[in-house]
Structure formats: C-alpha cells, structure tokens
Protein backbone atom coordinates (compact mmCIF):
# COMPACT_ATOMS: atom_id res chain seq x y z
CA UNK A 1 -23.77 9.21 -1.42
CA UNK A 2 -23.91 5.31 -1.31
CA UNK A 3 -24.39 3.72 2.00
CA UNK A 4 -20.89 2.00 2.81
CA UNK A 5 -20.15 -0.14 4.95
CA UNK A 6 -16.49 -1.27 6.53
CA UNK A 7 -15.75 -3.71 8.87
CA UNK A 8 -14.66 -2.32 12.18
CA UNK A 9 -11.76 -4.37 14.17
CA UNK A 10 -11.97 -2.41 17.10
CA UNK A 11 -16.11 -3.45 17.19
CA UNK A 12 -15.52 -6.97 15.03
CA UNK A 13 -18.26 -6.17 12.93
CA UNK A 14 -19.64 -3.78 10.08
CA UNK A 15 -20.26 -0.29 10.10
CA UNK A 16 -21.78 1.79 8.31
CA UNK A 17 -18.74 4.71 7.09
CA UNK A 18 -19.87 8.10 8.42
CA UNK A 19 -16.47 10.57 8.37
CA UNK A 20 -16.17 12.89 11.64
CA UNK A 21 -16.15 15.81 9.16
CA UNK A 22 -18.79 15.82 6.56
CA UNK A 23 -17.37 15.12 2.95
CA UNK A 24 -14.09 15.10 4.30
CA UNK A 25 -12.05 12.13 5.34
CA UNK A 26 -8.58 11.34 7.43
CA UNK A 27 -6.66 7.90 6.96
CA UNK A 28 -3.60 7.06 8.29
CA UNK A 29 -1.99 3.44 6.94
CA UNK A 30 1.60 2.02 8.51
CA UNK A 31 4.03 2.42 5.70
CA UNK A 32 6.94 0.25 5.22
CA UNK A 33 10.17 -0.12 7.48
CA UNK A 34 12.20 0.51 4.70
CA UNK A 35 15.45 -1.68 5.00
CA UNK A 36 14.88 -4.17 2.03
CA UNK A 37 13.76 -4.72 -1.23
CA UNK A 38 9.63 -4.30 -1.01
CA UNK A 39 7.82 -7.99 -1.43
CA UNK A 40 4.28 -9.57 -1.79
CA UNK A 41 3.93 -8.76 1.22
CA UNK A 42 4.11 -5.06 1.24
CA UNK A 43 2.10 -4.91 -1.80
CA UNK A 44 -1.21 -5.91 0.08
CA UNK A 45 -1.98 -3.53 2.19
CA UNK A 46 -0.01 -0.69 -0.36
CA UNK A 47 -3.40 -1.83 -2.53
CA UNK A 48 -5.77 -2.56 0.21
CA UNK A 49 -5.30 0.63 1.04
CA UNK A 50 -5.13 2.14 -2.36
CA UNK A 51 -8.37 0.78 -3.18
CA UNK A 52 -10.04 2.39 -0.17
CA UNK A 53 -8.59 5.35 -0.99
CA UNK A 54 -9.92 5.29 -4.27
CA UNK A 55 -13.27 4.35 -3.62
CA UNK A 56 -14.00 6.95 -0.93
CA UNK A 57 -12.54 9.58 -3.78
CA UNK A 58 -14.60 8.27 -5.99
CA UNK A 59 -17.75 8.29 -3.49
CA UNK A 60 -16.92 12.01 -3.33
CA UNK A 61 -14.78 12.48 -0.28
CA UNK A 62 -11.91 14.77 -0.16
CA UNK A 63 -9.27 12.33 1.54
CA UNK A 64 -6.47 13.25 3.17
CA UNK A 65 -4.57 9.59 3.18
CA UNK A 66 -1.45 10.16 5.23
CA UNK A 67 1.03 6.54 4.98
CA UNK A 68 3.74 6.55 6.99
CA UNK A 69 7.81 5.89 6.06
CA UNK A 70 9.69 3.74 9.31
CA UNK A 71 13.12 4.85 8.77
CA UNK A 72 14.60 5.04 12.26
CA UNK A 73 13.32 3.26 15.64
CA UNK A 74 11.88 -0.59 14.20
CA UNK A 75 14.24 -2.36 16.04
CA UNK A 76 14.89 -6.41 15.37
CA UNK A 77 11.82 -9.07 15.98
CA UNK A 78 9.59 -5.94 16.73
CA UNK A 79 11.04 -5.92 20.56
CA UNK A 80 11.91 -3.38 22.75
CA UNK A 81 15.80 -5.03 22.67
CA UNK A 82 18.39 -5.41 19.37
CA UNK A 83 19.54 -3.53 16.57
CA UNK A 84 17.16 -0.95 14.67
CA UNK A 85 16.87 -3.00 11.34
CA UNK A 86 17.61 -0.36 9.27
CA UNK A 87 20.82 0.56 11.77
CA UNK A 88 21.41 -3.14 11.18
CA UNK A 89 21.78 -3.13 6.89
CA UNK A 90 23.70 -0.04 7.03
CA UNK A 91 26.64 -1.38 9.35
CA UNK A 92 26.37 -4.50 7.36
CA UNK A 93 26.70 -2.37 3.85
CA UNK A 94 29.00 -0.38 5.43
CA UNK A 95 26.68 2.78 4.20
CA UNK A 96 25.15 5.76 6.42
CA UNK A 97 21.42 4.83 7.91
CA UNK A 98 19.77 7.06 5.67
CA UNK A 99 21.63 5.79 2.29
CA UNK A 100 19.73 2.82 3.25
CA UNK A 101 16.56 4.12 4.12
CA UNK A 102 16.63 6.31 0.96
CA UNK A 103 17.56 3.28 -1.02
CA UNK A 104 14.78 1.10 -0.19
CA UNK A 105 12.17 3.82 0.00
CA UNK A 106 13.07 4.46 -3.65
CA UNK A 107 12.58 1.32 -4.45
CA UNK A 108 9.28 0.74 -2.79
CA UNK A 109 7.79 3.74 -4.59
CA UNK A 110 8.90 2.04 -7.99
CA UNK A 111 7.49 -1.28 -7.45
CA UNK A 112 4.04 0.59 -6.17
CA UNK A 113 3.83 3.04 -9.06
CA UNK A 114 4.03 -0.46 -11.11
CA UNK A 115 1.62 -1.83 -9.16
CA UNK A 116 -0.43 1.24 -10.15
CA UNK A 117 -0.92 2.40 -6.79
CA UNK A 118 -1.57 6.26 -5.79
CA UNK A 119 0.71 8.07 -3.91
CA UNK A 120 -0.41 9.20 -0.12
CA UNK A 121 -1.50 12.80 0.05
CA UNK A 122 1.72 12.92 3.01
CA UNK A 123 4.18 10.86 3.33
CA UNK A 124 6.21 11.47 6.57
CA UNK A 125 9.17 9.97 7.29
CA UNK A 126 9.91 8.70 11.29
CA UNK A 127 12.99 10.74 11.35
CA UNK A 128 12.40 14.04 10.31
CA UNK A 129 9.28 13.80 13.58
CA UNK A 130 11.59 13.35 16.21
CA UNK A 131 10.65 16.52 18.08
CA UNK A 132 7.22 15.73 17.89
CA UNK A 133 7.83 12.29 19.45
CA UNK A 134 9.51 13.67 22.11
CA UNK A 135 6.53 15.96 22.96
CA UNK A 136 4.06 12.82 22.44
CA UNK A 137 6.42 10.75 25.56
CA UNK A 138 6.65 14.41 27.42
CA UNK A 139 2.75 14.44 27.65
CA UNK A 140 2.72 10.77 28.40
CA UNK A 141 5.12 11.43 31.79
CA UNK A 142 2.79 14.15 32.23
CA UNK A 143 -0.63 12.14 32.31
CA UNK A 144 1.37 9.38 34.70
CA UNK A 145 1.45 6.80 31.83
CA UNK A 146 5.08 6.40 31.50
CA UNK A 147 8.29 6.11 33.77
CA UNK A 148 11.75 6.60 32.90
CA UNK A 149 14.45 4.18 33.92
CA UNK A 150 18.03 4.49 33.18
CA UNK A 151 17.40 6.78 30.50
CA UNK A 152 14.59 4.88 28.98
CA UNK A 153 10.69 5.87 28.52
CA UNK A 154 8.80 3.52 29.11
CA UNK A 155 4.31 2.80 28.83
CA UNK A 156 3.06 1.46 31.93
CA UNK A 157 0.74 -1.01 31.70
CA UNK A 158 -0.11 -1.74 35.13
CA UNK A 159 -0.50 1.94 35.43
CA UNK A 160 -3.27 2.16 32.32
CA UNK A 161 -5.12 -0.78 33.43
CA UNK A 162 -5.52 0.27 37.29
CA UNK A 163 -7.16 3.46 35.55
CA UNK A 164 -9.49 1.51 33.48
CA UNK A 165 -8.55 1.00 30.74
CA UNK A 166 -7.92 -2.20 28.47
CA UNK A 167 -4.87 -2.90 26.65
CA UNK A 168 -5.65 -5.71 24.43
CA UNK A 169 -9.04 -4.65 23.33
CA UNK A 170 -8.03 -4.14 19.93
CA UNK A 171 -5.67 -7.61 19.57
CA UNK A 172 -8.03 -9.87 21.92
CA UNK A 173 -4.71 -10.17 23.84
CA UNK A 174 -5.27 -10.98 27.76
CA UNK A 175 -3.12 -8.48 29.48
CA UNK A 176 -2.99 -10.59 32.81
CA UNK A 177 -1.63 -13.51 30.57
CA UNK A 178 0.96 -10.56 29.78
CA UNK A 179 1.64 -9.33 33.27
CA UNK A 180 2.44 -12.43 34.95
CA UNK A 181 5.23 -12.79 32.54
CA UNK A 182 8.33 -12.53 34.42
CA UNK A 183 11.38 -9.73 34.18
CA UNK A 184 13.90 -12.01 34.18
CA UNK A 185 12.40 -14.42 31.25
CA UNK A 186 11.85 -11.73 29.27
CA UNK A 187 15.32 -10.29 30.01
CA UNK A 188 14.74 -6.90 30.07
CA UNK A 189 15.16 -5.40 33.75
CA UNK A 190 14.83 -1.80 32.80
CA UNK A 191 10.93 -2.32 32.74
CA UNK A 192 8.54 -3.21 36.03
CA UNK A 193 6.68 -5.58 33.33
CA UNK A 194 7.34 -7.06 30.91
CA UNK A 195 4.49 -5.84 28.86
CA UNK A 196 5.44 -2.43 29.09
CA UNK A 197 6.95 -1.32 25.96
CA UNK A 198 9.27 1.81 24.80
CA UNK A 199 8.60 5.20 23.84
CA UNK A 200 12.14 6.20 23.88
CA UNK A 201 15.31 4.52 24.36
CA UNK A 202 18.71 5.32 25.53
CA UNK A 203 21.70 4.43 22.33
CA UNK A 204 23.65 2.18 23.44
CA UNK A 205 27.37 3.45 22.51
CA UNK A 206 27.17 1.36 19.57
CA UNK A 207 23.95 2.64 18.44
CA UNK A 208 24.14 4.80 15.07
CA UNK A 209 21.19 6.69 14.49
CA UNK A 210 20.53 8.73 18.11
CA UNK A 211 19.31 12.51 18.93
CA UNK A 212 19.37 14.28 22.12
CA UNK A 213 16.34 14.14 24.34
CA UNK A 214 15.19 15.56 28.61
CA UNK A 215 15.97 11.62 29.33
CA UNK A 216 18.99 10.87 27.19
CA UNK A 217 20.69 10.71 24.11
CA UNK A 218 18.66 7.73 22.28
CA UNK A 219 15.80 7.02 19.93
CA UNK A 220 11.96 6.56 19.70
CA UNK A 221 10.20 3.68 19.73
CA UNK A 222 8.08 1.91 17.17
CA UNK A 223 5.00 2.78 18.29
CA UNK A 224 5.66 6.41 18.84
CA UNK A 225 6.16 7.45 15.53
CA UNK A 226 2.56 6.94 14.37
CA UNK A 227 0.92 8.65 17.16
CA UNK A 228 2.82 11.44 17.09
CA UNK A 229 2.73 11.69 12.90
CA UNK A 230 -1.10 10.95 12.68
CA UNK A 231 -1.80 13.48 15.34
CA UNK A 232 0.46 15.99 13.82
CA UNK A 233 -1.49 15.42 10.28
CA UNK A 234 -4.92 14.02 11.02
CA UNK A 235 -5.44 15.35 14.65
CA UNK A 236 -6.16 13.69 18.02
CA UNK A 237 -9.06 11.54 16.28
CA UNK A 238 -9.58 10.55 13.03
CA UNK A 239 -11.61 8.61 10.65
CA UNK A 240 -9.37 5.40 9.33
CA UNK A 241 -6.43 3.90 10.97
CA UNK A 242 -5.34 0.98 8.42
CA UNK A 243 -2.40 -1.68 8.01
CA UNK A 244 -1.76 -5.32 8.01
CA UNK A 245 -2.99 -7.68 10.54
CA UNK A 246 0.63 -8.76 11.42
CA UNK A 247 0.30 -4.69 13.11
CA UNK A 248 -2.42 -5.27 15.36
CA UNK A 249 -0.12 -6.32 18.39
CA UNK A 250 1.92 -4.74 19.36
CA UNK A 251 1.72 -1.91 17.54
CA UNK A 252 -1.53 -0.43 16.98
CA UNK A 253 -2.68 -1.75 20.14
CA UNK A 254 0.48 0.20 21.85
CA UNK A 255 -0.19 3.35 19.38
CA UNK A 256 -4.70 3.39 20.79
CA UNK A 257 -2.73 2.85 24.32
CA UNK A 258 -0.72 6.36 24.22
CA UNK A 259 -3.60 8.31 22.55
CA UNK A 260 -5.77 7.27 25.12
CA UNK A 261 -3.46 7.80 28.15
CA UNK A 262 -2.90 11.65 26.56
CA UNK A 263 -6.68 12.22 25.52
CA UNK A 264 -8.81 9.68 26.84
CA UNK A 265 -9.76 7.77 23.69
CA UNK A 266 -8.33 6.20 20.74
CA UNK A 267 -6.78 8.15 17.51
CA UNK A 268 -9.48 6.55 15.37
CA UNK A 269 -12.90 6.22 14.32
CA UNK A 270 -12.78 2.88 12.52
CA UNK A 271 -9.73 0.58 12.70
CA UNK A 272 -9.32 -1.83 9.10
CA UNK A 273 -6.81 -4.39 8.90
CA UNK A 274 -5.86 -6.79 6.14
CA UNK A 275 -4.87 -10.34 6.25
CA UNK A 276 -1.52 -12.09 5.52
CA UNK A 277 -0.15 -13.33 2.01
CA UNK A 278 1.10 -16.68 3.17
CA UNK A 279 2.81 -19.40 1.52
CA UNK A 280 2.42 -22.95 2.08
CA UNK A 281 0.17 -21.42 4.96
CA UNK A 282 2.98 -19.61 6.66
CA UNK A 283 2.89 -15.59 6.97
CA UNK A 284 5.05 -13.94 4.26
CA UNK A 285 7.74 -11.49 5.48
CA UNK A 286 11.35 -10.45 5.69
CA UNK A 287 11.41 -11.50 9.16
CA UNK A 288 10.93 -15.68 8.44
CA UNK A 289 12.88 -15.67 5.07
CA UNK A 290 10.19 -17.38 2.86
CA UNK A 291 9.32 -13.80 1.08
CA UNK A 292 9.97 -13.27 -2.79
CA UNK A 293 10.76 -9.22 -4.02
CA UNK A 294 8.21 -7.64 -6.17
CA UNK A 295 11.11 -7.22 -8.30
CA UNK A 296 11.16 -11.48 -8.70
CA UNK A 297 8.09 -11.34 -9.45
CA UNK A 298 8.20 -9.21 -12.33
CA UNK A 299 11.15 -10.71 -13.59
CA UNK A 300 10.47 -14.61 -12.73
CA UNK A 301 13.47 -15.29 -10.99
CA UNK A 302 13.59 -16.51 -7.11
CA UNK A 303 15.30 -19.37 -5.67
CA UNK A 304 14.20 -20.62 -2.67
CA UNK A 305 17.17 -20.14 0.07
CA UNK A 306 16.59 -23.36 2.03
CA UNK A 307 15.90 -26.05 -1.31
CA UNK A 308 17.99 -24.19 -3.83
CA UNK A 309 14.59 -24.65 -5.97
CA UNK A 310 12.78 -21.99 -8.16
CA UNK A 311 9.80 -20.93 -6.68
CA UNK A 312 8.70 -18.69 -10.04
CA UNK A 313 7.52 -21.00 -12.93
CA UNK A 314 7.86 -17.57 -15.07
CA UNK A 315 7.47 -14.05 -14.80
CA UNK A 316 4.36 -12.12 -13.47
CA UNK A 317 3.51 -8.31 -14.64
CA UNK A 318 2.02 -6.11 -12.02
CA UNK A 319 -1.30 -6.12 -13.01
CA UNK A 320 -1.16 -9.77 -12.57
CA UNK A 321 0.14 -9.24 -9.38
CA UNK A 322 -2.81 -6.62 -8.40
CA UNK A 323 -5.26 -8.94 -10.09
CA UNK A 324 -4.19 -11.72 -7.92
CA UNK A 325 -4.68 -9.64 -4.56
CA UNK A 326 -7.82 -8.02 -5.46
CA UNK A 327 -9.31 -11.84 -6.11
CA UNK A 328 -9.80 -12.12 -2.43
CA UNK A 329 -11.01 -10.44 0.41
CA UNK A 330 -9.03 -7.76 2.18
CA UNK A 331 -10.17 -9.44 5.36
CA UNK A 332 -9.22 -13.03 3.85
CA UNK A 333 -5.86 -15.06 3.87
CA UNK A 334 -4.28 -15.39 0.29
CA UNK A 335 -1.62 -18.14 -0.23
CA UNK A 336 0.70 -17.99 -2.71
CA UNK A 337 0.97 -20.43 -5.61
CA UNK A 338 2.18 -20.28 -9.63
CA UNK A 339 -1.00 -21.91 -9.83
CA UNK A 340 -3.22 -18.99 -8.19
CA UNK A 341 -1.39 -16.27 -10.28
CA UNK A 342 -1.18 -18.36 -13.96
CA UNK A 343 -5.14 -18.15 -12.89
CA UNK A 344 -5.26 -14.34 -11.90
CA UNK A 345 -2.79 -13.72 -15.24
CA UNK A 346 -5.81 -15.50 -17.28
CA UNK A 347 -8.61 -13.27 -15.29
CA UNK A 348 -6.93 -10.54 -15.68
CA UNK A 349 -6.39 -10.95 -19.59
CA UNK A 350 -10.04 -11.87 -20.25
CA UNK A 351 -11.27 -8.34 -18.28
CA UNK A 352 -8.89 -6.36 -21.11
CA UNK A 353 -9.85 -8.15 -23.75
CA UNK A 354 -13.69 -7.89 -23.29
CA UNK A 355 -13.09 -3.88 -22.80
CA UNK A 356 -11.12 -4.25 -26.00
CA UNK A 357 -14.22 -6.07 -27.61
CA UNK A 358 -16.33 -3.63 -26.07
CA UNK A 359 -14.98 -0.70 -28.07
CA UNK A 360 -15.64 -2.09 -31.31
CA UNK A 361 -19.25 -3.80 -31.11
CA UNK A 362 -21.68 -2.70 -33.44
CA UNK A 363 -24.84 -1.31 -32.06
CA UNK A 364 -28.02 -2.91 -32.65
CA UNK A 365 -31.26 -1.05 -32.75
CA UNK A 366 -32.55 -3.27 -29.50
CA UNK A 367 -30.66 -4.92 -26.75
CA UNK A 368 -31.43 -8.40 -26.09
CA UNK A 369 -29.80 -8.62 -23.03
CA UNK A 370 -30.26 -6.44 -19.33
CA UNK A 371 -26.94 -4.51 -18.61
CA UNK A 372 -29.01 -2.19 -16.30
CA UNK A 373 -28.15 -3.95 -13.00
CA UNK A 374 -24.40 -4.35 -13.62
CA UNK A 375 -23.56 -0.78 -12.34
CA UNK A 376 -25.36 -1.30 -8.84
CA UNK A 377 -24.01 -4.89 -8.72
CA UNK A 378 -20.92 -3.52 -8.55
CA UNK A 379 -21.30 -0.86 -6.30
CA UNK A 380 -23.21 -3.11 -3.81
CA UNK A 381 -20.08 -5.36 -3.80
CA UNK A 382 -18.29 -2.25 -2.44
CA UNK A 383 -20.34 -0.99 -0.15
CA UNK A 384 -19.94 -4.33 1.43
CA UNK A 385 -16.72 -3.62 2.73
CA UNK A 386 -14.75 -3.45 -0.31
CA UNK A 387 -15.67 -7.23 -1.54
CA UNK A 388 -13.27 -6.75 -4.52
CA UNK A 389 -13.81 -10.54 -5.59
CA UNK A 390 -17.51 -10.34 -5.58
CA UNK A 391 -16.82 -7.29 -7.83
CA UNK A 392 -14.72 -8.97 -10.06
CA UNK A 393 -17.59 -11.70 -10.22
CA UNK A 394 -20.14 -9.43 -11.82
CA UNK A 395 -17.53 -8.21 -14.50
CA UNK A 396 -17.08 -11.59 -15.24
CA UNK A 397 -20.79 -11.52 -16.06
CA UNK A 398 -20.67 -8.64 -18.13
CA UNK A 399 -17.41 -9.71 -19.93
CA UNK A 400 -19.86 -13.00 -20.76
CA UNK A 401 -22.40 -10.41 -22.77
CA UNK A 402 -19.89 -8.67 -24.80
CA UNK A 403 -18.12 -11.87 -26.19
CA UNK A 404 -21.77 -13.34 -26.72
CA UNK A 405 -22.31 -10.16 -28.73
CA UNK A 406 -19.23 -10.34 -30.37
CA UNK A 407 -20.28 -13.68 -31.51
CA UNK A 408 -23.73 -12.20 -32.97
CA UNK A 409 -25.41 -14.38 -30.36
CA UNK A 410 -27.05 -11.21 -28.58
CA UNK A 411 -27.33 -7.92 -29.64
CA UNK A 412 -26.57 -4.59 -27.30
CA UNK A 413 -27.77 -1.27 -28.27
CA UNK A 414 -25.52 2.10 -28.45
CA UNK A 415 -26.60 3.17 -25.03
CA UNK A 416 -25.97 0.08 -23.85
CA UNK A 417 -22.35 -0.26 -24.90
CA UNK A 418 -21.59 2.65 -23.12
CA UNK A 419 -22.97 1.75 -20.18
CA UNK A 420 -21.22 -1.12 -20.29
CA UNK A 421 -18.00 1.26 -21.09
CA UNK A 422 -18.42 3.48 -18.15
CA UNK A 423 -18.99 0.39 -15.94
CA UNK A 424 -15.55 -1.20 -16.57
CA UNK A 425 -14.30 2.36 -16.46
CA UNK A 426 -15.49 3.30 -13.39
CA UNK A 427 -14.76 -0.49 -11.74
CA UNK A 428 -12.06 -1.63 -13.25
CA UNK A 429 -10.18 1.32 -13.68
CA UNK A 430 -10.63 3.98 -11.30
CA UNK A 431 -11.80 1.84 -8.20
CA UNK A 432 -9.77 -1.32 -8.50
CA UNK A 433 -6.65 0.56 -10.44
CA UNK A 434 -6.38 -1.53 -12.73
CA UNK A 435 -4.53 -0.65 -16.06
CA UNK A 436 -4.47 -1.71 -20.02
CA UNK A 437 -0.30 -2.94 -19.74
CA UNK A 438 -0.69 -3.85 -23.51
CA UNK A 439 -1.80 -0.40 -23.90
CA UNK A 440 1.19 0.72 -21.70
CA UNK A 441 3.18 -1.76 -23.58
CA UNK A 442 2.29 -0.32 -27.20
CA UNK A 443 3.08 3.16 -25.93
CA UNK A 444 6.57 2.40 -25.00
CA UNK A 445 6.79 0.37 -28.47
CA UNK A 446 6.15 4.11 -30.26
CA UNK A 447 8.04 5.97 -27.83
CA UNK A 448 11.21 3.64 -28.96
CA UNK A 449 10.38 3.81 -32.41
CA UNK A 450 9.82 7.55 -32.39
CA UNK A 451 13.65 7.78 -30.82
CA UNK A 452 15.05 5.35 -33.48
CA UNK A 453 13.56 7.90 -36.15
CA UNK A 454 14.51 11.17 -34.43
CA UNK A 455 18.07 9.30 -33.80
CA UNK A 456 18.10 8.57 -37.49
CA UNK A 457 17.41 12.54 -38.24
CA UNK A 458 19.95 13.21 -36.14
CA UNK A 459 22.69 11.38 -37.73
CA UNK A 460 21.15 13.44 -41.16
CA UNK A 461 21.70 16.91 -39.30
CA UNK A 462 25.17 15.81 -38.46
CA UNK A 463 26.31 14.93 -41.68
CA UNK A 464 24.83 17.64 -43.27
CA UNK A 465 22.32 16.30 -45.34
CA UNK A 466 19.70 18.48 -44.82
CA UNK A 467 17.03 16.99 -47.02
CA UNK A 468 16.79 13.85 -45.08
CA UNK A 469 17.11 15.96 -41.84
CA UNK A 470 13.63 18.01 -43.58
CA UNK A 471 11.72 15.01 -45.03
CA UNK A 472 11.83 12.84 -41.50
CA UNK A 473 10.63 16.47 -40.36
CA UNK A 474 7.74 16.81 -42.86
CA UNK A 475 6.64 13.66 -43.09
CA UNK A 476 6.30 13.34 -39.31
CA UNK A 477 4.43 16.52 -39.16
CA UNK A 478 1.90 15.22 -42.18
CA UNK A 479 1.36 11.98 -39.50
CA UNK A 480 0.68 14.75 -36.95
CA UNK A 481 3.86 14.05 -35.04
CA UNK A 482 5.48 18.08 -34.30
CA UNK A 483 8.94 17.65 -34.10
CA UNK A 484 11.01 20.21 -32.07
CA UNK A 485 14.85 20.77 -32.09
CA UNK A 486 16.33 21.97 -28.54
CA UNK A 487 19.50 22.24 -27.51
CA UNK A 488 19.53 18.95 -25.93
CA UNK A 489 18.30 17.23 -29.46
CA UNK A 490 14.61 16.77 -30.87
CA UNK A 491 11.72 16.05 -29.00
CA UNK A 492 8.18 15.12 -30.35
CA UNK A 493 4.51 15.32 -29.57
CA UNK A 494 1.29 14.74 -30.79
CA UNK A 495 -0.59 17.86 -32.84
C-alpha cells in the first residue's frame, strides 16, 4: 500500500491517509444545488473528487463515496432569509419544485458522464431525508445546542462556545468578530445572534416546498442535510469530508458544529477542499453571473451578459475541459482563459497521440533509454496529495521517449513498451480519467455507419428483395459483424 499523503484543512497541513477501518474507506463530497444548468464551476470538485476516488480504488480501498443532491432547503445568498433557489426557478418556470430539481440533476449527470467522471456509490437526495433531519435538530434540542423561536430551530452559538468549543476552527473565522454583529443589522430578530444559523425553518405561507415537523410546518436548513445524510450512510465519523472551498463557511463549519454538539467531535477524519475556478480573478458561480454552462463549453457558444461579447473563441470537448482542471493543483486557484484551454486542448492531444505512437513502436533488442523510474514518478506525484500537474509533468517526459523512438533516435525494448503502456494506462486512464475521444469519436462514426447499412437492409426486406436483404446479411457476418432481426428491427454485434 503506498504511503499517501492529503492535505488536512482542519490541521492546515499534510497527513499521511490512514482510513478508520482498515482497507475500507467513507467519503462524503457536497453535491450540487441543482437549480441550473451545471458550469465550470461544478465540474472541479465533480473531478477533484473523482480523482480521489479513483486513486484510493486504485490503491486498493473499497470506497464507499457518498455525494450529496441539494434539492430542497439552499435558500438565496446562502442565508438563513429568502427564497429556496430551487423554490425560486420553479415559481419563475411556472413548474413543480421537483420538475426543476429533476431537470437540472439530469443534466448535471450528463455533463459529468462527459466529463468522464464516476458515479457516487449513493447519491441521496435532501428531500427524500427529511425525517432524518428532523431527528438530527431533535437531538440537537436535546444536547441544549439549539432553541426554537417562532417555529424556527435554530444552532446556538453562544451556547457551543460557552461549552468549549470553537466555531470557526475549520474557516479561521473569529466568532467574537461574529457575535458582536448586531440583530437588527443583520435583520433577522428570530435569532439571539446573529451568527446562529437554521436547522429548520417555519414556510412562510408563500413557501412551496414544506413538510410537517414537532416545531412547525417548514423546511430544513442547508447545513442539516449533510449531517444527517453522511451520518445516515457513513456513520457518526468518517474518513473524507470533501467540497469546494466556497463550502468551508458557512457550511461545513455549521455541519462539524452539529456533529459535535450531538457527539462531541466532528463527522470527519480528514477535511479536503478545492479551490475556485475564477475568471479575470473573480470566483466563478451562478450566484455573481460571470459563470459559462458546461454545455457552452462544449459547444463554443457564450456571450457575456454585461458586454454582449463572446467569451468562447471556439468549442472545447470534455477531455479538454478535464485536462485543463487536472493542470493545476486541487488546492490551487485556476483562472479561466481561451488561452489556458487552446493550451490544455494541445496537452491533452500530445498525451493521445504518444499512447497512439506507443502501440505501434517496434521493439529493439536493447533500450537506450531508462523508463524504469516513470511508474514511481508518477505515483510519488500522488501520494503528494494528488499533485495531478506534477503527474502530468512526468508523462510529458515519457511522451518525449516515445516520439524520440518513433523518430529512430532511441530505441525501447518489448518490455519496455509495455511498461510504458501500463504506465499511461494506469495514470492517464484509470487515475486521472482520462479518455481516447477520437477513439470515442471513431466508435460513434461505425455505430452510424452500421445503422445506415442495416437501414439500407431494411428498405431490401420491405420491398421484398430478399437477396439484397441476405447479401448485406452475409457479407456482414464474413466481416464478423452478427446481424440479428427482432421485432423492433436488426441489431448488430461483434462475433
């Protein structure tokens, strides 16, 4: 088992990766609020994530990755006060809540299966836990962590930090700063600070989405949900609690706050965050209007809102898109530019074509050149918190060697070549998830041309002339295409 190490935000510095349960490992990651098109945005920590989740799979691990779906309870600027957001699009679209929510969580799974990245072994949805969130608040009131007021739950801050504890630690936030904060600036007299946030919250009459509850007829809050679902799957403590840094405060610092009040320590081990996509050195996200869809992306069309100017000088596929994110850091900022992905469209090319390359050297009976070291190189770079760029560096390196031996300037032996092979299979492909999209791109090519000829056949059948009809038959099967007639027409498949 290799000796990994992950940087820690809860401790601010690198740990070595020991799981509470030998061989076996828990994650829970903050899945999207799903009220909008997914954008650049979602898709880092979707493949932070996914990476993570790969690697410790690949280390050996069985992982039990648990990702979250916010469908109820989000409400506007992350407050306590407003519309839920998804409550919000649906009386704008004139559509039911969960039209909305099922919308946009369809579409988020599309854009990450493009994106090539695995599904979560659970994927729970906010509203289908609402009993357990009410227990989670129940045991809350219980410990003396929460008061109601006018049908609200709320945390109590002032409460948790009398007892000891810090709220902040995770954030760096200064929770006096916090407390001397007045009710009436922050406008919300229901709470005896201001800091104190919700864990359930009476509907409002206009209020759509709302179930019955000991305090009132309302809705969780934010921070609830994730408690109460990582609890439900994981337990009360578990190995990885992930998302984006944008989640640190409030959320996840509210989330360790009601674990701790109910069981006296956080619901995690090791606490992994990554940082923003920005652009022009501003955060990324629904909320400030600057984002561009995944779907834009792909296609190359966005206009910029406030200029009326396109932001896309052409169309990027997914890989380039994964490509791009995996050139930096997890922990590091990324800012968006045509010029940064025309670059990560180039680096991405160059790693396919090499492994192209690579499967039709010629062996030589000596290698003049070490591939020995690539292997650990690469798994060092991992190790080392996931330093996907530094990984990326070394295939560079070895993409060097098998264009110089294309060029008969060095010469690789068999064994070599697949070493070299099960390198960029192992690295490229199964850690970073990375794919071949000309090799995807081919395959759709014969699937089209294989319905053109079966559609052909079919127009034989129908008219009767069955020696067409036989020869497109026979002729495919001599290829080793077997075609089969169903009721619903022909299909084909490979002998």
């Amino acid at each position: 088992m290799q000796n990994f190490l992950i940087y820690n935000t809860l401790s601010h510095q690198k740990e070595l990766f020991t799981p509470l349960t030998p061989d076996h490992v828990g994650m829970y990651v903050c899945g999207p609020t799903v009220y909008g098109d997914p954008h650049l945005g979602h898709a880092r920590p979707a493949i932070t994530f996914d990476i993570l989740f790969r690697y410790l799979r690949h280390l050996g691990y069985k992982v039990r990755y648990v990702r979250n779906i916010t469908d109820v309870g989000h409400l506007e600027h992350d407050a306590d006060e407003g519309e839920d957001k998804i409550a919000k699009k649906a009386r704008l679209e004139q559509l039911e809540p969960m039209e909305v929510a099922q919308y946009y969580t369809n579409r988020y799974h599309d854009a990450m299966d493009r994106l090539n990245v695995l599904r979560p072994s659970i994927e729970p949805h906010a509203s289908g836990h609402i009993i357990e969130q009410i227990e989670l608040v129940q045991k809350i009131l219980d410990a003396g962590y929460a008061y109601i007021s006018n049908g609200s739950v709320y945390f109590d801050i002032n409460k948790y930090q009398s007892d000891t504890h810090k709220y902040g630690k995770l954030s760096g936030r200064v929770i006096e700063e916090m407390l001397s904060t007045t009710r009436e600036l922050d406008g919300q007299e229901e709470k005896r600070n201001s800091a104190d946030f919700a864990l359930w919250k009476k509907a409002a009459p206009e209020h759509i989405m709302r179930w019955n509850s000991p305090w009132s007829v309302g809705f969780p809050g934010w921070h609830t949900e994730c408690t109460a679902m990582g609890t439900k799957y994981l337990g009360e403590t578990f190995d990885i609690h992930g998302g984006g840094m944008d989640l640190m405060f409030p959320h996840h610092e509210s989330e360790m706050a009601q674990q701790t009040a109910i069981t006296g320590h956080g619901p995690c081990k090791y606490w992994m965050h990554n940082n923003m996509i920005t652009i022009e050195g501003k955060k990324m996200g629904k909320s400030l209007g600057n984002f561009i869809t995944l779907g834009e992306f792909f296609d190359g069309s966005h206009i910029n809102p406030q200029t009326g100017e396109e932001m896309l000088s052409q169309a990027y596929s997914p890989m380039t898109i994964r490509f791009f994110i995996l050139q930096a850091h997890y922990r590091s900022t990324v800012d968006f530019s045509n010029e940064a992905l025309i670059a990560a469209e180039k680096g991405y090319n160059r790693l396919m074509q090499a492994y192209k390359i690579l499967g039709s050297l010629r062996p030589s009976k000596e290698s003049s050149v070490n591939v020995s070291e690539y292997r650990q190189k690469c798994y060092d770079a991992m190790n080392d918190d996931m330093n996907t760029p530094i990984v990326i560096s070394h295939l560079f390196d070895a993409a060097k060697i098998i264009n110089t031996v294309n060029d008969h300037k060095a010469t690789l032996t068999q064994a070599d070549i697949d070493e070299l092979k099960s390198v960029f299979d192992t690295f490229v492909f199964d850690v970073m998830g990375l794919r071949d999209e000309a090799s995807s791109d081919n395959t759709a090519i014969i699937d089209g041309l294989m319905r053109m000829i079966l559609d052909v056949r079919a127009t034989a059948k129908a008219n009767k002339d069955w020696a067409t009809s036989d020869k497109i038959r026979d002729n495919l099967g001599q290829l080793g295409i077997a075609v089969k007639d169903g009721k619903d027409g022909a299909t084909w498949e490979l002998n």
